[in-house]
Protein backbone atom coordinates (compact mmCIF):
# COMPACT_ATOMS: atom_id res chain seq x y z
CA UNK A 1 17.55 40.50 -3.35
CA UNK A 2 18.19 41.97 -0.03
CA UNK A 3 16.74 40.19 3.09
CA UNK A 4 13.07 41.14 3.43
CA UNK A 5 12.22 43.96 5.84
CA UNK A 6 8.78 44.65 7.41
CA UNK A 7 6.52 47.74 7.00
CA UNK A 8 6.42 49.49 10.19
CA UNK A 9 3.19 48.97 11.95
CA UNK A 10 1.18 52.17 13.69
CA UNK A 11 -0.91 50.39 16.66
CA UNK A 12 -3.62 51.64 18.59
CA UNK A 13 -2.38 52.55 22.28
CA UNK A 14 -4.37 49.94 23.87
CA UNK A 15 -5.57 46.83 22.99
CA UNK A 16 -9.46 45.59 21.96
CA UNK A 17 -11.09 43.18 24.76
CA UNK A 18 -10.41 39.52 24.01
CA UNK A 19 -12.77 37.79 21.94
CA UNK A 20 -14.97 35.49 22.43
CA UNK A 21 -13.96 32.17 20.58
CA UNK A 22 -16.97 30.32 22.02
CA UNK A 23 -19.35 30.95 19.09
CA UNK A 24 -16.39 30.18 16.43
CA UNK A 25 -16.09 26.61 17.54
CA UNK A 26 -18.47 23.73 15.83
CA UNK A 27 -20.06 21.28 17.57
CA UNK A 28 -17.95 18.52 16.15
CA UNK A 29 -14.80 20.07 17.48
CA UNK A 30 -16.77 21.39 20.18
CA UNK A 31 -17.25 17.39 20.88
CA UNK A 32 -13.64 16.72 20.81
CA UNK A 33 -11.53 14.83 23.83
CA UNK A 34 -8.29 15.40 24.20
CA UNK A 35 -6.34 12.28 24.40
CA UNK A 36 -4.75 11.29 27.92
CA UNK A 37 -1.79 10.74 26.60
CA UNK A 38 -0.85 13.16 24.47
CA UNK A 39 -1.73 15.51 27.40
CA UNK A 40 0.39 13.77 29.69
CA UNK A 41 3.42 13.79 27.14
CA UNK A 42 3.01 18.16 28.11
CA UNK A 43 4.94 16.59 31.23
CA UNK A 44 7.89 16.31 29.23
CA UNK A 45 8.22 19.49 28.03
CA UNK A 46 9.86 20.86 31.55
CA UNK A 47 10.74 17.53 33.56
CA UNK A 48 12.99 16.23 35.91
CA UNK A 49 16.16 14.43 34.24
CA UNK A 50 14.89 11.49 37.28
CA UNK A 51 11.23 11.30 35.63
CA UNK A 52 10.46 8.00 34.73
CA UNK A 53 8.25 7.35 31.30
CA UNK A 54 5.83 4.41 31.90
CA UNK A 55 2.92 6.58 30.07
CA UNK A 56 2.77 5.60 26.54
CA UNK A 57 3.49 2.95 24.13
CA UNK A 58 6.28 3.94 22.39
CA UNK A 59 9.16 1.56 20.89
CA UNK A 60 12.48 1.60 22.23
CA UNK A 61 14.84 3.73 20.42
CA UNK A 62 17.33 1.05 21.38
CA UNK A 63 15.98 -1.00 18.39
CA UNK A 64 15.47 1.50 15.71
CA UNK A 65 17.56 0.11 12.92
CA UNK A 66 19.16 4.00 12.61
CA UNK A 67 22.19 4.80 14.22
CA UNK A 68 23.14 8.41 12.70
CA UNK A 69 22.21 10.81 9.68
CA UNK A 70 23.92 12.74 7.59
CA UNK A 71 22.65 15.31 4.99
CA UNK A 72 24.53 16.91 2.65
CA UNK A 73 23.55 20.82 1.68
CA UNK A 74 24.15 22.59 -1.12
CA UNK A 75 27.82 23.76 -1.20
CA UNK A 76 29.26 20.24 -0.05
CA UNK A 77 28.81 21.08 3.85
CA UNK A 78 27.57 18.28 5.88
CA UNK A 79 24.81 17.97 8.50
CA UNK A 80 24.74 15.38 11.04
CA UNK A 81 22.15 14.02 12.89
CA UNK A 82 23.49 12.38 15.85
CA UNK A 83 22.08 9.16 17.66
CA UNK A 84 20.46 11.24 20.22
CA UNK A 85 19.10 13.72 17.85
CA UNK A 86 18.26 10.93 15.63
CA UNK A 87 16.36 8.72 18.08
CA UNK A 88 13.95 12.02 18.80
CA UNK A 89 13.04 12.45 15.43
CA UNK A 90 12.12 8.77 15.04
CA UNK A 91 10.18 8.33 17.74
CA UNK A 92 6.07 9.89 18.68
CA UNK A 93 6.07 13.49 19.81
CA UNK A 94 4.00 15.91 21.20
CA UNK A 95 0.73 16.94 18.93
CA UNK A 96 1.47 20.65 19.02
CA UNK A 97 5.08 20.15 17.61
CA UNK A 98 8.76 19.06 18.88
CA UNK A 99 9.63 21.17 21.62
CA UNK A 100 13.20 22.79 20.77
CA UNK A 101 11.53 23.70 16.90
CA UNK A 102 8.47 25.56 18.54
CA UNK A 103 10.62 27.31 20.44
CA UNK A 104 12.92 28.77 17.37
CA UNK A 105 9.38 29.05 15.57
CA UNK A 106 8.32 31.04 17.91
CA UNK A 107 11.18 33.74 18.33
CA UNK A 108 11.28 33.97 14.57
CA UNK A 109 7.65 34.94 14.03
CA UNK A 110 7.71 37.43 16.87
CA UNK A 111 11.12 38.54 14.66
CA UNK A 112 8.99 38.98 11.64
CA UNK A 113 6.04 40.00 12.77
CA UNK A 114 5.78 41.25 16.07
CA UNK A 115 2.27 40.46 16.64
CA UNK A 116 0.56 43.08 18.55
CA UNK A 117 -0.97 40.00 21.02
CA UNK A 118 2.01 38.16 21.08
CA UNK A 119 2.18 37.64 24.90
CA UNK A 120 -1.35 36.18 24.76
CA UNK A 121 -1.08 33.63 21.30
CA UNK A 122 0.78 30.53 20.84
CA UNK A 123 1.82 28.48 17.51
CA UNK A 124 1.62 24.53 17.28
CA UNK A 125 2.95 22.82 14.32
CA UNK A 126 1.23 20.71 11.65
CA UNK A 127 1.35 18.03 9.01
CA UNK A 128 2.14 21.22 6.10
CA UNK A 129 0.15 23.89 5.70
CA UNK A 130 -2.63 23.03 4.25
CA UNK A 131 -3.56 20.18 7.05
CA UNK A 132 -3.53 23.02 9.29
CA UNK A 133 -6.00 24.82 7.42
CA UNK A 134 -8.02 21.89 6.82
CA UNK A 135 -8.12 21.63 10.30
CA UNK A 136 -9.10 25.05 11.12
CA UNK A 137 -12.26 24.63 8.89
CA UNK A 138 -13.42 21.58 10.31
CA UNK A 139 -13.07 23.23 13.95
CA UNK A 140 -14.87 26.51 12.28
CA UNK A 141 -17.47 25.57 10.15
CA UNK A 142 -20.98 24.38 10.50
CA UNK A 143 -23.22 23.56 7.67
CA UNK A 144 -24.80 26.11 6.48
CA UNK A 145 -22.17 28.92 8.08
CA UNK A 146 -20.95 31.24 5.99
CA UNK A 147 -17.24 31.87 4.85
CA UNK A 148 -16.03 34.49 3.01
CA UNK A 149 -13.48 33.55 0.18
CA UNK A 150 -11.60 35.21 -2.71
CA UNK A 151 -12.64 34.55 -6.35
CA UNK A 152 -10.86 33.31 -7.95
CA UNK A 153 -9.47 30.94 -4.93
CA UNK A 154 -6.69 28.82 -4.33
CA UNK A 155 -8.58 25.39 -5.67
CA UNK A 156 -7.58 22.78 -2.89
CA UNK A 157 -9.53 25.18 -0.74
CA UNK A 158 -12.51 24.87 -2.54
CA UNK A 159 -12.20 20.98 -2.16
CA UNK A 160 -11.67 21.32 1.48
CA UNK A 161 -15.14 23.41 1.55
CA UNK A 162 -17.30 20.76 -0.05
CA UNK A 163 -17.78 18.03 2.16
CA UNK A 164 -18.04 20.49 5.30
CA UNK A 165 -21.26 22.48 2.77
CA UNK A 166 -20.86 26.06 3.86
CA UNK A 167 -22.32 28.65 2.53
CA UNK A 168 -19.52 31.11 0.36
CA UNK A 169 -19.25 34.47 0.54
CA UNK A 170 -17.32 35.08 -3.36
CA UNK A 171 -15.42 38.10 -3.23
CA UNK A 172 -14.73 39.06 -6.75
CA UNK A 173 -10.92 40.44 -7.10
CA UNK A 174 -8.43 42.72 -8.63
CA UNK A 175 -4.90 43.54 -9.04
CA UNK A 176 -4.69 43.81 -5.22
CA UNK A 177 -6.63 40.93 -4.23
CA UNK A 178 -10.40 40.90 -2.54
CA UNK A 179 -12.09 43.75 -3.19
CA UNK A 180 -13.29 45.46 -0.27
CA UNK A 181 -16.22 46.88 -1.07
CA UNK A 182 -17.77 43.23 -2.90
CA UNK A 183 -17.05 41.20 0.89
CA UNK A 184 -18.95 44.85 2.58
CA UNK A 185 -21.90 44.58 0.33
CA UNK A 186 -21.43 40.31 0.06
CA UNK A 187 -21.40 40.47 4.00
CA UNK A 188 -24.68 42.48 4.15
CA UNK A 189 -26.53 40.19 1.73
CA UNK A 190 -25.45 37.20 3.78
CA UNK A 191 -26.52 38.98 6.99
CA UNK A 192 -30.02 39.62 5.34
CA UNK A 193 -30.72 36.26 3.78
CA UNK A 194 -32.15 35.09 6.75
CA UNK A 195 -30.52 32.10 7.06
CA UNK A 196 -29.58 30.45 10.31
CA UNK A 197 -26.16 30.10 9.70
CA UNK A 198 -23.43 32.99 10.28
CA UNK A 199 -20.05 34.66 8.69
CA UNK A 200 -17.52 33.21 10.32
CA UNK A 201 -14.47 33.24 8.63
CA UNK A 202 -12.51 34.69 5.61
CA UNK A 203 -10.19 33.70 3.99
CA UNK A 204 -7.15 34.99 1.77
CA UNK A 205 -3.97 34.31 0.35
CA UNK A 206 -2.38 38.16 0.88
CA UNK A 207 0.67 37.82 -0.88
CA UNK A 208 1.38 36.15 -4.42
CA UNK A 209 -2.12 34.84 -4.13
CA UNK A 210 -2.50 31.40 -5.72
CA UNK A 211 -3.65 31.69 -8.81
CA UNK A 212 -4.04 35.06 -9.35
CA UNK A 213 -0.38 35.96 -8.60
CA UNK A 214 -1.12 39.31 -7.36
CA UNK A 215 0.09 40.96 -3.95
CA UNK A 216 -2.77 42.94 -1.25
CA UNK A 217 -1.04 46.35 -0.80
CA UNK A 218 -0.95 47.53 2.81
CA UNK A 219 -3.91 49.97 2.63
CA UNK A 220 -5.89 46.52 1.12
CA UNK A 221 -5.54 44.47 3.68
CA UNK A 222 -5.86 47.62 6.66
CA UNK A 223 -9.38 47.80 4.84
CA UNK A 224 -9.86 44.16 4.91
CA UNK A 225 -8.98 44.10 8.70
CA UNK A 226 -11.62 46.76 9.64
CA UNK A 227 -14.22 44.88 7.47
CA UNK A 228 -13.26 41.71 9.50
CA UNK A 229 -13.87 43.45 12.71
CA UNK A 230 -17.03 45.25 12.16
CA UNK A 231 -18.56 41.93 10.95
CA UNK A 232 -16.69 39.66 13.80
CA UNK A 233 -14.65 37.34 11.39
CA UNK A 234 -11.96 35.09 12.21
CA UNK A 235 -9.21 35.65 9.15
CA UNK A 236 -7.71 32.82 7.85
CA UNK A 237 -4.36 33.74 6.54
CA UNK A 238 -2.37 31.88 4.17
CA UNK A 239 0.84 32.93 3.48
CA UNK A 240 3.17 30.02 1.99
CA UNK A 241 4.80 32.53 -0.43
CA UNK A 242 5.66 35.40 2.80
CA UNK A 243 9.29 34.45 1.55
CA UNK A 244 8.94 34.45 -1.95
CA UNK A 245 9.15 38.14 -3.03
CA UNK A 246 11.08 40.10 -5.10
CA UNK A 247 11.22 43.35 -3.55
CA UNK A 248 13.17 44.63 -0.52
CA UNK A 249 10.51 45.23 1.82
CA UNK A 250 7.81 43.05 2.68
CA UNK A 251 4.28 44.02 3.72
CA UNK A 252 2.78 44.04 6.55
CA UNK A 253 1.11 40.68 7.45
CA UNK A 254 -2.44 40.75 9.34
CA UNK A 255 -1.01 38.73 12.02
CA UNK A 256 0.95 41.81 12.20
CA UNK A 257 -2.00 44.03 12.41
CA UNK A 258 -4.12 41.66 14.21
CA UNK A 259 -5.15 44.24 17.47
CA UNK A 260 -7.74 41.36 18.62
CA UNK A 261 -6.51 38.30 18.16
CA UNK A 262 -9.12 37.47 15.53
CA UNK A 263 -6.13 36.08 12.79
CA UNK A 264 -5.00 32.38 11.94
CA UNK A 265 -2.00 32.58 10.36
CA UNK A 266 -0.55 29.29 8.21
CA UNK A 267 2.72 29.13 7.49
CA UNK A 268 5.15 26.96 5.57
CA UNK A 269 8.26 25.50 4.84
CA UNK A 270 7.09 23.68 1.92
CA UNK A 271 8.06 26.18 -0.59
CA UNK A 272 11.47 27.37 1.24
CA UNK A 273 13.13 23.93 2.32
CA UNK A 274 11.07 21.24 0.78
CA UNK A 275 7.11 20.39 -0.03
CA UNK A 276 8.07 16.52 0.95
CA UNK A 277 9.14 17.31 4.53
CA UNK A 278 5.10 18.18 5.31
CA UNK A 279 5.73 21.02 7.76
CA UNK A 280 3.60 23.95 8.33
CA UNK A 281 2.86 25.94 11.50
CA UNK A 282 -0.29 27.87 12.47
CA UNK A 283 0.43 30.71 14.74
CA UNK A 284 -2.56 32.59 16.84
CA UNK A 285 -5.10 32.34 19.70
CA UNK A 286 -4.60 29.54 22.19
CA UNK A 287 -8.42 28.57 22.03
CA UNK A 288 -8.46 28.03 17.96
CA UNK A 289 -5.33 26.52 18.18
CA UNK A 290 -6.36 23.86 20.57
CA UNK A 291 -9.00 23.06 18.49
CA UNK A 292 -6.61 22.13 15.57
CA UNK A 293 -4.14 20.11 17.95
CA UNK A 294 -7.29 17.64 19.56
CA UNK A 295 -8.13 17.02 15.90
CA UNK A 296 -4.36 16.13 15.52
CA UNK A 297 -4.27 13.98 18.81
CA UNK A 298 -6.82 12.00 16.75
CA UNK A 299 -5.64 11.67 13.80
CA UNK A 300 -2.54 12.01 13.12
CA UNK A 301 -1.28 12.08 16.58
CA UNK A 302 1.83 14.49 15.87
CA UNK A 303 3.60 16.00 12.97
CA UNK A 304 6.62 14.12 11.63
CA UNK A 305 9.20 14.29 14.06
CA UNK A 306 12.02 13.72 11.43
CA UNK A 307 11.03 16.25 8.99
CA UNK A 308 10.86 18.53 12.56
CA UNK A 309 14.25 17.55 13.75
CA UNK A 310 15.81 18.01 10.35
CA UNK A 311 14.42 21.61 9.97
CA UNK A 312 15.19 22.61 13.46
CA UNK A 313 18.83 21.39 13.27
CA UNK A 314 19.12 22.97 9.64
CA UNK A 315 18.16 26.71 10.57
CA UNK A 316 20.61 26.33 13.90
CA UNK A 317 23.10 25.28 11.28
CA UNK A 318 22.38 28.33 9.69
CA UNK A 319 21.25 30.90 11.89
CA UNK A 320 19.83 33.93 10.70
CA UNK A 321 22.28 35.23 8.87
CA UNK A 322 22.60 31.70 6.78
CA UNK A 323 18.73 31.82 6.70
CA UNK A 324 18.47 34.77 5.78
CA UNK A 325 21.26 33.98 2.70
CA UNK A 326 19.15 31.00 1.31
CA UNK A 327 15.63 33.29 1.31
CA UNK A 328 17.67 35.81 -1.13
CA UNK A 329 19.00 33.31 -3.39
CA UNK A 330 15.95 31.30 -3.91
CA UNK A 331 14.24 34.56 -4.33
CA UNK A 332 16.86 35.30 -7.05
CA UNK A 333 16.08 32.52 -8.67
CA UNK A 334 12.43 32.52 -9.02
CA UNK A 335 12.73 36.32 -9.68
CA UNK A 336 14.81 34.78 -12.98
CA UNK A 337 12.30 32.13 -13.64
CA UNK A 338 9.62 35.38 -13.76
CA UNK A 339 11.50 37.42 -16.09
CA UNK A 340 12.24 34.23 -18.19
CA UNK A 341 9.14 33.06 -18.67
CA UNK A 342 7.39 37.18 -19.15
CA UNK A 343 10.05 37.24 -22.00
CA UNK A 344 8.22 33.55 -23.37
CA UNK A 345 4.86 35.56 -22.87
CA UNK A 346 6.13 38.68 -25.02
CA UNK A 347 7.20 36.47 -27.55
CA UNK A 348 4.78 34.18 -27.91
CA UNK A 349 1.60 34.97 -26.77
CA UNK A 350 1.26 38.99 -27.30
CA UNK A 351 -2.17 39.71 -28.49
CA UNK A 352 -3.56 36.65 -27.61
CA UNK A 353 -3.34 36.78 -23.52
CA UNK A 354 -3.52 39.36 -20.73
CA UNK A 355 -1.44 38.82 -17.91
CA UNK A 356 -0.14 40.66 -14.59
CA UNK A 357 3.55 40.51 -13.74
CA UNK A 358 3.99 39.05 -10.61
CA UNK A 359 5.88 40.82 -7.53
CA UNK A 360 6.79 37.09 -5.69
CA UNK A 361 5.90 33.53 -6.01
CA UNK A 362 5.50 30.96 -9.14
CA UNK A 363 2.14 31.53 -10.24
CA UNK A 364 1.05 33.45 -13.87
CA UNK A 365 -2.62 34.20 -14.11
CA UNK A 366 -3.03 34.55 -18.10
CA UNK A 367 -6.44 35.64 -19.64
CA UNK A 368 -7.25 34.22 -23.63
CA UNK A 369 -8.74 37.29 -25.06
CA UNK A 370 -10.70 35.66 -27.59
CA UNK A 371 -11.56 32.17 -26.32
CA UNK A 372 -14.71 32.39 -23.37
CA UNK A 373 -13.49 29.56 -21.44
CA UNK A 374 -10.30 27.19 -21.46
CA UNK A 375 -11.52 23.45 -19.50
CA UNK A 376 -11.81 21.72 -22.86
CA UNK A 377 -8.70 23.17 -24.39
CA UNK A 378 -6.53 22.51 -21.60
CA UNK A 379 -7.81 19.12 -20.01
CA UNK A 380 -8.80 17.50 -23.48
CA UNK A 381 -6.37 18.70 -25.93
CA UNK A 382 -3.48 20.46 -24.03
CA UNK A 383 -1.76 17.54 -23.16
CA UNK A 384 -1.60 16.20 -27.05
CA UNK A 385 -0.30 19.42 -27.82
CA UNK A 386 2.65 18.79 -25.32
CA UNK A 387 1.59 22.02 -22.80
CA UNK A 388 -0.25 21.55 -19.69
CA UNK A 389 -1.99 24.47 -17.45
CA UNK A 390 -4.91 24.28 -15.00
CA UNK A 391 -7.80 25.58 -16.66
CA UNK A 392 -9.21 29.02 -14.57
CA UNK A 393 -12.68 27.10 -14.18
CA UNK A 394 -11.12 24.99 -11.27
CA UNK A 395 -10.23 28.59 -9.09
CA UNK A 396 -13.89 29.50 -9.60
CA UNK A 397 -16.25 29.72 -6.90
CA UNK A 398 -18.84 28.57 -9.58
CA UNK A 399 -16.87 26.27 -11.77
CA UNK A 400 -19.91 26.05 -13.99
CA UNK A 401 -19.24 28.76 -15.26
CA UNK A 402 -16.64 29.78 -18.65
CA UNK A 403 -13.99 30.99 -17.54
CA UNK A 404 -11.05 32.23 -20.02
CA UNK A 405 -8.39 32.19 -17.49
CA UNK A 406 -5.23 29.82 -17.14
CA UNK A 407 -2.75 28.99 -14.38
CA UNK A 408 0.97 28.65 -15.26
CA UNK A 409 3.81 27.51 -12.45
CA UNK A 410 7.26 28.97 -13.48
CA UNK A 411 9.46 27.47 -10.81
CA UNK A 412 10.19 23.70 -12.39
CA UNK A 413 11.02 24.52 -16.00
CA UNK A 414 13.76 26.10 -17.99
CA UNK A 415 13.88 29.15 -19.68
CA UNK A 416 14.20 27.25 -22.87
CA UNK A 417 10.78 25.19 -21.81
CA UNK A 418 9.12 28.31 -21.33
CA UNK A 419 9.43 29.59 -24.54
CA UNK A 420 8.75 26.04 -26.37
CA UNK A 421 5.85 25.49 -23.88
CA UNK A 422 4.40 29.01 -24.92
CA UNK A 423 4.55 28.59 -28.39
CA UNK A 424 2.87 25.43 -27.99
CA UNK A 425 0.35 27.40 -25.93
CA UNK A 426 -0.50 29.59 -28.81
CA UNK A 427 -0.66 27.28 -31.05
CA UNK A 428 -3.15 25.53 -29.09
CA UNK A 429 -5.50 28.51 -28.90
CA UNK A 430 -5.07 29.24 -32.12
CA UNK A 431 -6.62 25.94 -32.73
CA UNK A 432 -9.06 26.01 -30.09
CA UNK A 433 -10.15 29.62 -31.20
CA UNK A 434 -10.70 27.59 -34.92
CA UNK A 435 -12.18 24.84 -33.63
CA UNK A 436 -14.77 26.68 -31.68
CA UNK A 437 -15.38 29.37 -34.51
CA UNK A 438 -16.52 26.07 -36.84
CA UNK A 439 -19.47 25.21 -33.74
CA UNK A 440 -20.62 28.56 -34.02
């Protein structure tokens, strides 16, 4: 695959007004202190080689028991962390990210997506992705609020949404993702219900959604924009797959579009270097953003500095030609996990599920044509007939409601446990579809 290219972007010749962020924030972020010393570590971001640290209680890296790393990358060529480098990614660091990796975050997001508000947004780095995003909802949402969401929807999402009790905005979707004219007339009703809460945010996974699979075309997500704009919506934008495609040019991101600085945008490594490393970044307004890093300072007081350090010294190993190198062969190989496991489909399961071929990502969103939902199948017998899926009911908005859709991840298995994994699969509905034609 050649290295991903972005769509050209037509923007207006001047700017919207800044927003307002005041009415986004809850009133328990809203109640949020920022801690003294975190704040004061800021100090350290431009000081004088004579400052002297007396501030906070960290432990000298004189006794870490760690004297040097070394990592070996694919290929057989080393990378060393020296003791220097070493002690800095043992030790605290600042809340919104280590220093030197913000810096090369930053330069590589205005490379990719030249944000139309760049000079006036900032990016802070968090625990992965989806601590960010968790985050973002607890700074955004007030009972009773209302947030607009895809459905189906990413189901970790939905999880995050229960214990805050908003009220959801289900967008019903298609091949393309949310459908624009369901979150017009879902935004209306909401507007009209009278209640006292308010659409705040929306939120989307724009390309290889998870679990649908499916990519928002450019003239999707342009409508999508307006819609957020005329109804004053922050958008929440979750892109952990922007890497993951499988053609040459990529599309446009709304960060990319984003004329009014109204987008969140959560990014990760997780998926590109390594889901155990926990990094994720969150690039967009300075206001929002500050929001996430107080909750940080009291919780988790920074992201992990290792994980940080290692990253940062791995893409300067690389630079962007290397980078660029490793995005087209992992997207070579998932692109040949796709095609191996549509050819376990065709064989297997012709007939008896619908499917969409993905453009990017991991996911397969299969449809049973003659079974009305798949929970009992999959989490009671799918596991005894050695094949396991998540059942569509968990994406739902409504998961009390059938649903005859499956997820399947592609990216762990062999081409050989594809096709033995979907002819189990059929085999399994052909059972179920028995089993449930006997109770009728």
């Amino acid at each position: 695959m050649a290295w991903i290219q972005s769509t050209a972007i037509h923007l207006p010749d001047r700017l919207s007004e800044r927003m307002d962020y005041s009415k986004f924030i809850s009133k328990l972020s809203s109640r949020r202190k920022p801690s003294c010393i975190s704040e004061l570590r800021r100090a350290l971001d431009n000081c004088s080689p004579s400052l002297i640290w007396l501030a906070s209680g960290m432990p000298s890296p004189e006794k870490f028991p760690f004297r040097e790393m070394t990592v070996t990358l694919e290929g057989g060529k080393k990378l060393t962390l020296g003791k220097e480098t070493l002690s800095a990614g043992l030790q605290y660091g600042p809340s919104h990210g280590y220093l030197p990796f913000r810096k090369q975050l930053k330069r590589m997001v205005e490379q990719w997506h030249a944000p139309p508000r760049w000079a006036e947004s900032d990016l802070i780095v968090t625990v992965g992705n989806q601590d960010g995003i968790s985050k973002a909802l607890d700074m955004l949402l007030e009972p009773e609020d209302f947030i607009v969401v895809p459905d189906p929807c990413y189901s970790d999402f939905l999880c995050m949404l229960s214990s805050l009790a908003p009220q959801i905005v289900a967008v019903s979707v298609d091949d393309q993702g949310m459908r624009p004219d369901i979150l017009q007339s879902g935004l209306e009703k909401a507007i009209s219900s009278g209640s006292t809460g308010i659409p705040k945010a929306l939120y989307l996974v724009p390309n290889s959604c998870n679990p649908t699979g499916t990519n928002m075309g450019e003239e999707r997500r342009r409508e999508i924009y307006a819609i957020a704009q005329q109804y004053d919506l922050i958008i929440l934008e979750d892109d952990p797959y922007y890497f993951l495609q499988f053609n040459d040019k990529h599309l446009p991101s709304f960060l990319s579009m984003d004329v009014d600085g109204r987008v969140l945008r959560f990014d990760s490594f997780s998926k590109v270097v390594s889901s155990g490393l926990r990094i994720g970044f969150v690039t967009g307004p300075p206001p929002l953003l500050q929001g996430i890093t107080l909750h940080m300072q009291a919780s988790c007081i920074c992201p992990p500095m290792l994980s940080q350090v290692l990253i940062h010294e791995l893409l300067t190993f690389w630079g962007d030609e290397g980078f660029k190198k490793h995005i087209s062969d992992i997207c070579q190989f998932y692109k040949e996990q796709r095609d191996a496991m549509i050819q376990a489909l065709k064989t297997h399961l012709t007939g008896i599920c619908e499917w969409i071929v993905p453009e990017g990502g991991i996911f397969i969103w299969l449809k049973v044509l003659h079974l009305s939902d798949t929970s009992a199948m999959l989490l009671e017998r799918g596991a005894k007939g050695d094949i396991v899926l998540v059942p569509g009911r968990e994406f739902m908005v409504d998961s009390t409601k059938p649903s005859p859709y499956m997820r399947a991840v592609y990216s762990c298995v062999t081409p050989e446990e594809m096709m033995k994994g979907m002819e189990n699969l059929a085999k399994l509905i052909q059972k179920e579809i028995e089993l449930q034609s006997k109770h009728t």
